[in-house]
PDB file of N, CA and C in Angstrom:
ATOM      1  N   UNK A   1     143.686 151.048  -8.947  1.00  0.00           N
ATOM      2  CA  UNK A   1     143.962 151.011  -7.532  1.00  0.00           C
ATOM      3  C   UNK A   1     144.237 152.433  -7.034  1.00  0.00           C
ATOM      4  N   UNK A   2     143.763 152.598  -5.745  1.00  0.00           N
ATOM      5  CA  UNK A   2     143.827 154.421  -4.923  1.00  0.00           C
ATOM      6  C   UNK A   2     145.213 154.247  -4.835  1.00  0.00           C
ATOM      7  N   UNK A   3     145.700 155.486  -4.613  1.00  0.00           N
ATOM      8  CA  UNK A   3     147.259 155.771  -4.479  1.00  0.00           C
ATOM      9  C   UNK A   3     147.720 157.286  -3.828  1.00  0.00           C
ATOM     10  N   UNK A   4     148.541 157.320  -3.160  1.00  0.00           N
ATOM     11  CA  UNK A   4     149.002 158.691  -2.677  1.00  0.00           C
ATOM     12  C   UNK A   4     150.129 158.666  -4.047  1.00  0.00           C
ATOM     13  N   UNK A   5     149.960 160.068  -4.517  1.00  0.00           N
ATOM     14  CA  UNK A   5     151.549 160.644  -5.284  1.00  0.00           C
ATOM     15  C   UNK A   5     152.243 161.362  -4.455  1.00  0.00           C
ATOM     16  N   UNK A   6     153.240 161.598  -4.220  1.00  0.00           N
ATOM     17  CA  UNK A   6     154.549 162.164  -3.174  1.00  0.00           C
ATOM     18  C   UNK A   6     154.672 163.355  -4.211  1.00  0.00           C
ATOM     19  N   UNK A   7     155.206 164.192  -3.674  1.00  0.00           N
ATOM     20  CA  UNK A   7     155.719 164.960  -5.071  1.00  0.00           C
ATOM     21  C   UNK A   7     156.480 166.740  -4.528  1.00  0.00           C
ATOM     22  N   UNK A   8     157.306 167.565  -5.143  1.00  0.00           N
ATOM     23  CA  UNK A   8     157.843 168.555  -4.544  1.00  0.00           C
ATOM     24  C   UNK A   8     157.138 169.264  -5.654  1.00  0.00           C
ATOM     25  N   UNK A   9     156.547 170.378  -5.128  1.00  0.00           N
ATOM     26  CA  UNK A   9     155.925 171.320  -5.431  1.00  0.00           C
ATOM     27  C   UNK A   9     156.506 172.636  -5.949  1.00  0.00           C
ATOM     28  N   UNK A  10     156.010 173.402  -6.707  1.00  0.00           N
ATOM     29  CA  UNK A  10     156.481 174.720  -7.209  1.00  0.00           C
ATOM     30  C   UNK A  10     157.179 175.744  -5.918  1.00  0.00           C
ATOM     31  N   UNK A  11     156.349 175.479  -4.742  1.00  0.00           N
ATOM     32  CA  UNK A  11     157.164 175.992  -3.648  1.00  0.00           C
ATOM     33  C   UNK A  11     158.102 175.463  -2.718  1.00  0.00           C
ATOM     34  N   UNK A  12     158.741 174.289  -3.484  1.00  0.00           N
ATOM     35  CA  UNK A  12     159.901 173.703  -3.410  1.00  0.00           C
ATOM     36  C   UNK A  12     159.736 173.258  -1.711  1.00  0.00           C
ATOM     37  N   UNK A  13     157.904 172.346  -1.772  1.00  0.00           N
ATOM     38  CA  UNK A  13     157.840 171.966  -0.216  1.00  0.00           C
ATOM     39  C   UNK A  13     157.409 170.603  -1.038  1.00  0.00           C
ATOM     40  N   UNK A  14     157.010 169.642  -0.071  1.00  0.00           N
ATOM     41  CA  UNK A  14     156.593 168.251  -0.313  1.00  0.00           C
ATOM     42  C   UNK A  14     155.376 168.134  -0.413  1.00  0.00           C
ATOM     43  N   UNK A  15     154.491 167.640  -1.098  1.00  0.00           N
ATOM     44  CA  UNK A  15     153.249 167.604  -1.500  1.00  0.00           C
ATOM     45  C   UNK A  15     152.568 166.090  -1.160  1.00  0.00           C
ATOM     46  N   UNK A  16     151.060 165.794  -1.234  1.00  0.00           N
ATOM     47  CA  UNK A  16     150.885 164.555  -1.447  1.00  0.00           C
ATOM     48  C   UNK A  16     149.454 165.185  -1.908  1.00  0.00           C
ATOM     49  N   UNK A  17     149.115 163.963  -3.008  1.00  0.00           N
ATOM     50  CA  UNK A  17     148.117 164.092  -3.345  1.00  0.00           C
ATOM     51  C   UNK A  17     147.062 162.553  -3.004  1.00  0.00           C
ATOM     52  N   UNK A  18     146.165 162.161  -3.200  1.00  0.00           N
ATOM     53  CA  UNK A  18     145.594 161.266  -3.311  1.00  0.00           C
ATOM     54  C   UNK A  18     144.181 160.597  -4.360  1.00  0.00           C
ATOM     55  N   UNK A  19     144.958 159.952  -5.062  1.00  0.00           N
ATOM     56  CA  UNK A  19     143.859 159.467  -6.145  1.00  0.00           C
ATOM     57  C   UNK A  19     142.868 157.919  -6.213  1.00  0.00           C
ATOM     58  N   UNK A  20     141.861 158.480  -6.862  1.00  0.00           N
ATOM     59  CA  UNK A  20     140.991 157.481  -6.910  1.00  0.00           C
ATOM     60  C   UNK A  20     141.672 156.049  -7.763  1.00  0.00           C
ATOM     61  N   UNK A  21     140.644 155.404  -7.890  1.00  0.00           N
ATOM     62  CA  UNK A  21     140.923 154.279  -8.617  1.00  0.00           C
ATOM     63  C   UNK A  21     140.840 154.500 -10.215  1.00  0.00           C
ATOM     64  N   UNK A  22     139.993 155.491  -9.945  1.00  0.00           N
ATOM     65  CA  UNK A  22     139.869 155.707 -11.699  1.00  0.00           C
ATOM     66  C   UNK A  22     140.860 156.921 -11.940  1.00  0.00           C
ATOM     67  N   UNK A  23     141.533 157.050 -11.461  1.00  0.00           N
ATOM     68  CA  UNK A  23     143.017 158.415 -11.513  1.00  0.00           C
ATOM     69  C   UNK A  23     142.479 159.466 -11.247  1.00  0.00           C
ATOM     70  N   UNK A  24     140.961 159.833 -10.783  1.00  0.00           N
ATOM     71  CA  UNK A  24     141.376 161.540 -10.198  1.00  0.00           C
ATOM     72  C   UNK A  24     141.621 161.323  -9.210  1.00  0.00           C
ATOM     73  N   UNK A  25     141.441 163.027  -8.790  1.00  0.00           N
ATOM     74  CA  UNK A  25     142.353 163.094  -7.747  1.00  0.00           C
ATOM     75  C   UNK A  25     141.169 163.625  -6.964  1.00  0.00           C
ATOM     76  N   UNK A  26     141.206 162.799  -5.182  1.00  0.00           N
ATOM     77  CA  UNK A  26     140.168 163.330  -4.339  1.00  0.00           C
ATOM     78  C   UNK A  26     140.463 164.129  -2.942  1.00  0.00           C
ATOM     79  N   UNK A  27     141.827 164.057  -3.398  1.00  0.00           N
ATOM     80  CA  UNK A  27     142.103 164.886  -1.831  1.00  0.00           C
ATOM     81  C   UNK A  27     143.144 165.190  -2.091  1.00  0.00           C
ATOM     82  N   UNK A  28     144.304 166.154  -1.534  1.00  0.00           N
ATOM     83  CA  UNK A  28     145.164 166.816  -1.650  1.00  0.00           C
ATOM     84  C   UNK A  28     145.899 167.582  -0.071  1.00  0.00           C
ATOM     85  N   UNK A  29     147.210 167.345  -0.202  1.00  0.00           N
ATOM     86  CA  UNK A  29     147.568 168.033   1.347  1.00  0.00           C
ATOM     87  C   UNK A  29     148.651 169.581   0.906  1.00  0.00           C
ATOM     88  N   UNK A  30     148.717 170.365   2.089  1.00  0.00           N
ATOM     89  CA  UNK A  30     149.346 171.357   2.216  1.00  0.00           C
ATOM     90  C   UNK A  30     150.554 171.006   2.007  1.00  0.00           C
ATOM     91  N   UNK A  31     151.947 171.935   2.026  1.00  0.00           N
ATOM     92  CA  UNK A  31     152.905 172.061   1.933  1.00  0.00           C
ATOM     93  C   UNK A  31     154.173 171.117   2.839  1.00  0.00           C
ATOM     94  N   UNK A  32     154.494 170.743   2.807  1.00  0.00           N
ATOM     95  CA  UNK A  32     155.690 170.290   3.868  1.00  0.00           C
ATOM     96  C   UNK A  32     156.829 170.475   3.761  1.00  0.00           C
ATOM     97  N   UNK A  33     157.680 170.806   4.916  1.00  0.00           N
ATOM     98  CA  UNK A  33     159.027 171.271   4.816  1.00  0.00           C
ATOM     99  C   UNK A  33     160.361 170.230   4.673  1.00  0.00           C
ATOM    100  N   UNK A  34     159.470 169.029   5.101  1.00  0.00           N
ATOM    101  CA  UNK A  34     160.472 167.804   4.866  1.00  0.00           C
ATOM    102  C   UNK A  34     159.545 166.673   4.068  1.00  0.00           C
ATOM    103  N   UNK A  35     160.195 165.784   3.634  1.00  0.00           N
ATOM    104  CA  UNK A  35     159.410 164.154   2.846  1.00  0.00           C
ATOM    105  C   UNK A  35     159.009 163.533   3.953  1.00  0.00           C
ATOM    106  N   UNK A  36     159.405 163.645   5.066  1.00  0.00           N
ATOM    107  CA  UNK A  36     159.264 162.921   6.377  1.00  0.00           C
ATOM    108  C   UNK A  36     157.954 163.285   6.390  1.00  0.00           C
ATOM    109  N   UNK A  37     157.605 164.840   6.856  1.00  0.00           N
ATOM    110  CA  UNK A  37     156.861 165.192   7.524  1.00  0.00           C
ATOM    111  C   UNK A  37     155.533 165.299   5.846  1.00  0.00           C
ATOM    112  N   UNK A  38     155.748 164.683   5.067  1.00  0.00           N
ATOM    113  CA  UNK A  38     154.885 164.593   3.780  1.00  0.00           C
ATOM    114  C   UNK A  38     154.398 163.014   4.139  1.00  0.00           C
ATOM    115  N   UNK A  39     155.092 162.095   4.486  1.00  0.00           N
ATOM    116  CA  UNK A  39     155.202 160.759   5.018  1.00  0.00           C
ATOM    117  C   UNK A  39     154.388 160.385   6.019  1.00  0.00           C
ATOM    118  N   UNK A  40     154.714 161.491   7.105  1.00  0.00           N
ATOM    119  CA  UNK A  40     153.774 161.154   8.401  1.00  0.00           C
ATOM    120  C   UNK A  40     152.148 161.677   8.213  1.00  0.00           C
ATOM    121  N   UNK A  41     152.212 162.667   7.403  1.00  0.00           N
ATOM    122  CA  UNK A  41     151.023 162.891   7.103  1.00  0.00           C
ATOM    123  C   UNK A  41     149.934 161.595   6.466  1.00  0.00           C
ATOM    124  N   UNK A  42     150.757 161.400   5.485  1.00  0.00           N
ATOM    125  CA  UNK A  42     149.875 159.918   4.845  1.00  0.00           C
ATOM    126  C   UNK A  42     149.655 159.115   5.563  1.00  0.00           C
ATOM    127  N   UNK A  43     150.518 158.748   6.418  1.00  0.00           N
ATOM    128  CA  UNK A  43     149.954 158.013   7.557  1.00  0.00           C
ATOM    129  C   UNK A  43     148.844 158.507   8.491  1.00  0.00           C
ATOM    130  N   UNK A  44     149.011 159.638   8.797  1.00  0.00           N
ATOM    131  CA  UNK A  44     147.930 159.715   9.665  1.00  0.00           C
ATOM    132  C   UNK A  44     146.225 159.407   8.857  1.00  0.00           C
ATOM    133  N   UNK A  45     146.899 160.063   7.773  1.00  0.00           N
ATOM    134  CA  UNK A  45     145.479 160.143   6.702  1.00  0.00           C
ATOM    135  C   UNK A  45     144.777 158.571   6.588  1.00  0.00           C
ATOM    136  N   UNK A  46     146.173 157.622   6.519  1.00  0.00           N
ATOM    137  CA  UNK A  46     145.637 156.281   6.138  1.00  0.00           C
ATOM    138  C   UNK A  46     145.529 155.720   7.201  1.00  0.00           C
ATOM    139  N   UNK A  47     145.730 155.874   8.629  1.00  0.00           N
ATOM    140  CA  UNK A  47     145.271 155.586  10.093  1.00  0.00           C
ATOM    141  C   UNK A  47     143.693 155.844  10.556  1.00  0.00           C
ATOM    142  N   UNK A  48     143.470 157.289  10.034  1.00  0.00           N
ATOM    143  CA  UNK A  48     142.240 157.639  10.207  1.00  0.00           C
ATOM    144  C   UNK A  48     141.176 157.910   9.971  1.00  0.00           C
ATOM    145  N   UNK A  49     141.109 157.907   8.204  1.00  0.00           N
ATOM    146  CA  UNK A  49     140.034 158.267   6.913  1.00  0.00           C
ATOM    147  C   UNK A  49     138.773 157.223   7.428  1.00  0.00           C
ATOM    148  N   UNK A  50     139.629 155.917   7.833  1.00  0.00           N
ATOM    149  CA  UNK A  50     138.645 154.593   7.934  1.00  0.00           C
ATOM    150  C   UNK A  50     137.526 155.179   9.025  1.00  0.00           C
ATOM    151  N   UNK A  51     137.689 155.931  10.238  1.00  0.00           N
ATOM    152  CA  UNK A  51     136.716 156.472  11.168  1.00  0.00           C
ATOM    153  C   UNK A  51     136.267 157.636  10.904  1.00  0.00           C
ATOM    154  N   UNK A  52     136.823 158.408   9.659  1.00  0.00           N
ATOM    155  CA  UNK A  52     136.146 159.704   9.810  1.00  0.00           C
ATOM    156  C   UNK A  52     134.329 159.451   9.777  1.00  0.00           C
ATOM    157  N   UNK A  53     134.125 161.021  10.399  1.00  0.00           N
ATOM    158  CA  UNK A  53     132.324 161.312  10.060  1.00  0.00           C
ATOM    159  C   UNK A  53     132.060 162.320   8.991  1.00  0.00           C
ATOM    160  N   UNK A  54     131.194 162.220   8.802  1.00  0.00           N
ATOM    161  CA  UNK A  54     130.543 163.237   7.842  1.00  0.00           C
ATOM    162  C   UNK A  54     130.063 164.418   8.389  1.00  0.00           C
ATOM    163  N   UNK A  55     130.437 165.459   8.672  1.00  0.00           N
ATOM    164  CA  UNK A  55     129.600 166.385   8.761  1.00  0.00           C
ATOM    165  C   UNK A  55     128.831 167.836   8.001  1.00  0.00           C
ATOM    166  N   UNK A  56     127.689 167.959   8.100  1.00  0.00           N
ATOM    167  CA  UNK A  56     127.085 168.485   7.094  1.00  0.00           C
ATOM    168  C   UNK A  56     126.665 169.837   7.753  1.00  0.00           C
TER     169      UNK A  56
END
């Protein structure tokens, strides 16, 4: 099953990663200064991935 990992980072900010079903990993976010703002991110990610486009 896909999964976000939460996680605090070497630069002691909030991380998220996101993995496949088969455990890699396919996406990854920047730094955050709070878990909140590591939180709201996933949400937006999992609000909006479903409409993204492709562009080439």
């Amino acid at each position: 099953m896909q999964h976000f990992d939460l996680y605090i980072g070497l630069d002691k900010k909030y991380h998220w990663r996101l993995r496949a079903k088969n455990g890699e990993i396919v996406c990854w976010s920047e730094g955050y200064e709070t878990r909140q703002g590591a939180l709201n991110s996933i949400g937006w990610v999992k609000r909006n991935a479903p409409t993204a486009t492709i562009s080439a």
